[in-house]
Protein backbone atom coordinates (compact mmCIF):
# COMPACT_ATOMS: atom_id res chain seq x y z
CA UNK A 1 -16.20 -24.24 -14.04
CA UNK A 2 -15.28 -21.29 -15.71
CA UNK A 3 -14.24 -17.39 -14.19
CA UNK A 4 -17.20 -15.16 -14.07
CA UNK A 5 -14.70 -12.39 -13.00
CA UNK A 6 -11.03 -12.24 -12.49
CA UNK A 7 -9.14 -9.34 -11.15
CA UNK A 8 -5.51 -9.28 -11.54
CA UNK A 9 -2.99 -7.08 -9.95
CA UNK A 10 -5.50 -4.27 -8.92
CA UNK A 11 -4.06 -0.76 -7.95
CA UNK A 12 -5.70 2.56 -6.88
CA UNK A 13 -4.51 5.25 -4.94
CA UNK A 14 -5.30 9.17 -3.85
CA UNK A 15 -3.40 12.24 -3.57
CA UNK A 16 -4.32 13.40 0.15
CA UNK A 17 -2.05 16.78 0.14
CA UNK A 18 1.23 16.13 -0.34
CA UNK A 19 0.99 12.42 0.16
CA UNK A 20 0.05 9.56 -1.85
CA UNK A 21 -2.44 7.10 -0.10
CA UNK A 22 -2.33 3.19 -1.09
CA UNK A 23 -5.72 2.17 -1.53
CA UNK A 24 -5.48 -1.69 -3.38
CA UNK A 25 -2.10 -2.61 -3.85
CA UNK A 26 -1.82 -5.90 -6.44
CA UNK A 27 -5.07 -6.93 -5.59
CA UNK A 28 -6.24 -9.99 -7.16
CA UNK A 29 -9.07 -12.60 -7.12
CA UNK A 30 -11.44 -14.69 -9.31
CA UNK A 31 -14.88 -15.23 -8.54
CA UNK A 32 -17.04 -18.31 -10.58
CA UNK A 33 -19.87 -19.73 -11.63
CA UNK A 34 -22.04 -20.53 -8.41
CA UNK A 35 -19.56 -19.13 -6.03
CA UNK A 36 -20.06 -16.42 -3.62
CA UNK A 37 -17.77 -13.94 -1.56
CA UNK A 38 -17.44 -11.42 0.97
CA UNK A 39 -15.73 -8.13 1.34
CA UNK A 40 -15.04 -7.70 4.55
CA UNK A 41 -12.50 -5.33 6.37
CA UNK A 42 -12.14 -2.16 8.77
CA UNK A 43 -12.94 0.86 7.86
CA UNK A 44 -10.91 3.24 5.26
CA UNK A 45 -9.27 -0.82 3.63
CA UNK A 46 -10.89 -0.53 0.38
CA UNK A 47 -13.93 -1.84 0.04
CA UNK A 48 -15.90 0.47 -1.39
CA UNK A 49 -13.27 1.56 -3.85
CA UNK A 50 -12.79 -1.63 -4.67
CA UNK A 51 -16.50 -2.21 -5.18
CA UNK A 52 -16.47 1.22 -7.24
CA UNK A 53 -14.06 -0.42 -9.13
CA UNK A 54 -15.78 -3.04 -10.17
CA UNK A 55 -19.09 -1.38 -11.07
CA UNK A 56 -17.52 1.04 -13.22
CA UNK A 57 -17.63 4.38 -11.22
CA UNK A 58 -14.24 4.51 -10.92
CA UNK A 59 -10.74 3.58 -12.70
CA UNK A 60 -7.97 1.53 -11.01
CA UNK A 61 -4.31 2.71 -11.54
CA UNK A 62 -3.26 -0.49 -12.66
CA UNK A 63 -4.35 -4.00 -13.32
CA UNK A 64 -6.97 -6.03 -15.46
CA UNK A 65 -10.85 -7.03 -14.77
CA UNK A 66 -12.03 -9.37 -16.64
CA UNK A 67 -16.15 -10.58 -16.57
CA UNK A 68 -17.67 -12.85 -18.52
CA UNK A 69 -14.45 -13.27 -20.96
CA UNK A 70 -14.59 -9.18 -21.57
CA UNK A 71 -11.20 -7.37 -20.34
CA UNK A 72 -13.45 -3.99 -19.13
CA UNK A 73 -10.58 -2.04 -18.09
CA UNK A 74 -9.39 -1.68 -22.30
């Protein structure tokens, strides 16, 4: 079974005034054929940015996503 989508060492963060707010720190996960997954957590722990993330409406700091064989974050 091969990797539909692997994340590796996923970062984002925001400027909030003065401060610098840790969004996904090293995140990382693979997701394959057949399988299925949650995102689950309380508010404000990254869901939606990470989901952002992964659809392209957004740009992590750091890190690699990979779909289908195709490294989208070069």
């Amino acid at each position: 079974m091969s990797d539909l989508l692997q994340v590796r060492g996923l970062c984002k963060s925001f400027r909030s005034g003065e401060e610098r707010l840790e969004v996904l720190v090293d995140l990382s996960l693979s997701l394959g054929e057949g399988e299925m997954m949650a995102i689950t957590g309380v508010s404000g722990s990254g869901k939606s940015t990470l989901l952002h993330i992964l659809g392209g409406m957004d740009r992590a700091d750091l890190g690699s996503i990979v779909i289908q064989g195709t490294d989208e974050m070069a």
